[in-house]
Protein backbone atom coordinates (compact mmCIF):
# COMPACT_ATOMS: atom_id res chain seq x y z
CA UNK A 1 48.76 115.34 -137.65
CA UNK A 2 49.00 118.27 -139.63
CA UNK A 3 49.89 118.79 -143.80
CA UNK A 4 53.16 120.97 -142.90
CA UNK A 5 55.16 119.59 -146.20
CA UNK A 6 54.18 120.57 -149.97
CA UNK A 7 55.18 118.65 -152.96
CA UNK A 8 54.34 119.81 -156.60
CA UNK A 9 54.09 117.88 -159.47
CA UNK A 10 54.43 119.98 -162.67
CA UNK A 11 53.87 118.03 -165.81
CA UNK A 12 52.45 120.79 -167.91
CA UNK A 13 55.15 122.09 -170.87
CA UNK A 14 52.95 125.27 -170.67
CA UNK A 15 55.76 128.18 -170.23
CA UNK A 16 52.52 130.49 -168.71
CA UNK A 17 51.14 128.05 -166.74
CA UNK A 18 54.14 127.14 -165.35
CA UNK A 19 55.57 131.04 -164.83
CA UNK A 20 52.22 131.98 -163.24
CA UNK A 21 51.09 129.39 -160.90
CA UNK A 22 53.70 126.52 -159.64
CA UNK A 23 56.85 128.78 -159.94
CA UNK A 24 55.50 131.71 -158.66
CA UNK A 25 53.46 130.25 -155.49
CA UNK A 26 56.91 127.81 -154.81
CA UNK A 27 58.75 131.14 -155.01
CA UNK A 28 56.96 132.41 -151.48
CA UNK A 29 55.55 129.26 -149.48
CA UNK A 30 58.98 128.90 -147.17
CA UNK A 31 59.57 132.17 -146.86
CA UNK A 32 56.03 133.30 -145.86
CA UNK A 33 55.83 130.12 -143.85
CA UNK A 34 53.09 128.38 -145.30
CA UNK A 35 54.39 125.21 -145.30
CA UNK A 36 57.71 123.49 -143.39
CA UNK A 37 58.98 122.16 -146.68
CA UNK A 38 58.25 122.30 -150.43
CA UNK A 39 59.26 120.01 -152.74
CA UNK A 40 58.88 120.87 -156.80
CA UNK A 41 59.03 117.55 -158.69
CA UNK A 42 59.38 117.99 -162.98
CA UNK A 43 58.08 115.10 -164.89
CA UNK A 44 56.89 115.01 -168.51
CA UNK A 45 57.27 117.84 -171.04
CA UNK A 46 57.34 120.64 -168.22
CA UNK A 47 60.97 119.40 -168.65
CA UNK A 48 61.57 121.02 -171.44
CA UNK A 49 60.41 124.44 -169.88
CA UNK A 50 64.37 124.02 -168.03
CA UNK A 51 66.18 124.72 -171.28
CA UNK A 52 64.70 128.71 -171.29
CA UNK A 53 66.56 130.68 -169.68
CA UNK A 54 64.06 132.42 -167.59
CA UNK A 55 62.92 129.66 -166.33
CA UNK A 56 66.56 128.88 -164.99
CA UNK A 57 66.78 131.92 -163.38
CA UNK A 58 63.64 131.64 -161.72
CA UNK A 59 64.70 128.00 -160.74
CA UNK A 60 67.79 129.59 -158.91
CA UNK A 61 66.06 132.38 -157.21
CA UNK A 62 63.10 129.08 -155.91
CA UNK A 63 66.08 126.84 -155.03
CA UNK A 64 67.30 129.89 -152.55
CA UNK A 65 64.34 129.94 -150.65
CA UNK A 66 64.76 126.18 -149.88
CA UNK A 67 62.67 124.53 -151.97
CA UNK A 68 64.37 121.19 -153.40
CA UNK A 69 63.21 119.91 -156.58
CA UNK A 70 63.52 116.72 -158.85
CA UNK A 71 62.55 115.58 -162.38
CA UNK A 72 61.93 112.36 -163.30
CA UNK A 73 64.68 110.29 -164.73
CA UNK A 74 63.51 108.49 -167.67
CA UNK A 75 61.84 111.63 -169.09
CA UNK A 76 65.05 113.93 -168.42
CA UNK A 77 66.75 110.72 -170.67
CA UNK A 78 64.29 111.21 -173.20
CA UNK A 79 65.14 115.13 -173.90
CA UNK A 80 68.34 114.16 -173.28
CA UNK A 81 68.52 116.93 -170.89
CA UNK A 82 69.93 115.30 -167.96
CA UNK A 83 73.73 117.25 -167.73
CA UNK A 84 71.37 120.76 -167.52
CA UNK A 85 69.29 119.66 -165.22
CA UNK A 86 72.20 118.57 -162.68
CA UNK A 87 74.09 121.83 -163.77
CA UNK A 88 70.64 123.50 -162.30
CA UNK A 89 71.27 121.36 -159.11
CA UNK A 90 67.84 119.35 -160.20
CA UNK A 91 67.98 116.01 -158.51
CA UNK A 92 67.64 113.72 -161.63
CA UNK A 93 65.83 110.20 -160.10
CA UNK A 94 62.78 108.20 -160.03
CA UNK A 95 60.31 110.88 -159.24
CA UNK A 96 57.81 107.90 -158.54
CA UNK A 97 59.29 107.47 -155.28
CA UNK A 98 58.96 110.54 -153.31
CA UNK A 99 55.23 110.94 -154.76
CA UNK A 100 54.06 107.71 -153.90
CA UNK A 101 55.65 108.46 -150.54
CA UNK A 102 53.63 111.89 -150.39
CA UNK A 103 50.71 110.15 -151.53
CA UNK A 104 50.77 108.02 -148.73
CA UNK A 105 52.12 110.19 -145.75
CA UNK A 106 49.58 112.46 -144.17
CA UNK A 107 52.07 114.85 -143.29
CA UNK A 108 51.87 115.88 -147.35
CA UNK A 109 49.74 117.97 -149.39
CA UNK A 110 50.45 116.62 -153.29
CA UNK A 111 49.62 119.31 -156.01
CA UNK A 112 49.41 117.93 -159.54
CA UNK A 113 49.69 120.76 -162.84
């Protein structure tokens, strides 16, 4: 069986380190067919990265390629942030779901920032 299916985890609140490696590699990885599916999964203070407006832009322009995202519930609650992130079509849930699943499914590669 093959890794065909990406999932990210970006917990970093780093605006670089989010700008120049998980948003800009989830920006290409459908469209130059490296993977089937990507997945990019918010949890902790990279949260808070979703109130610049840059960063919402670039959300947009990753969500058109296909890549679905997510951000963990009880931290969105915490910034009290969850009314942007569903206004940025963000799937607001237990994030500990899907990566456990990833975790466990050898069709996934899980990358953690």
């Amino acid at each position: 069986m093959s890794k065909d299916n990406l999932l990210i985890v970006l917990s970093s609140g780093d605006i670089e380190v989010a700008t120049k490696f998980p948003l800009l590699y989830s920006s290409v990885v459908l469209e130059r067919e490296y993977w089937k599916t990507c997945h990019l999964m918010f949890w902790g203070p990279s949260i808070k990265l979703l109130e610049n407006s840059e960063i919402q832009e670039k959300i947009l322009e990753i969500q058109n390629t296909g890549v679905q995202m997510s951000a963990c519930i009880v931290c969105v609650e915490d910034y009290n942030l969850v009314e942007k992130l569903e206004s940025l079509n963000i799937q607001v849930n237990h994030t500990g779901e899907l990566l456990t699943k990833a975790l466990k499914d050898e069709s996934y590669s899980v990358m953690t920032i």
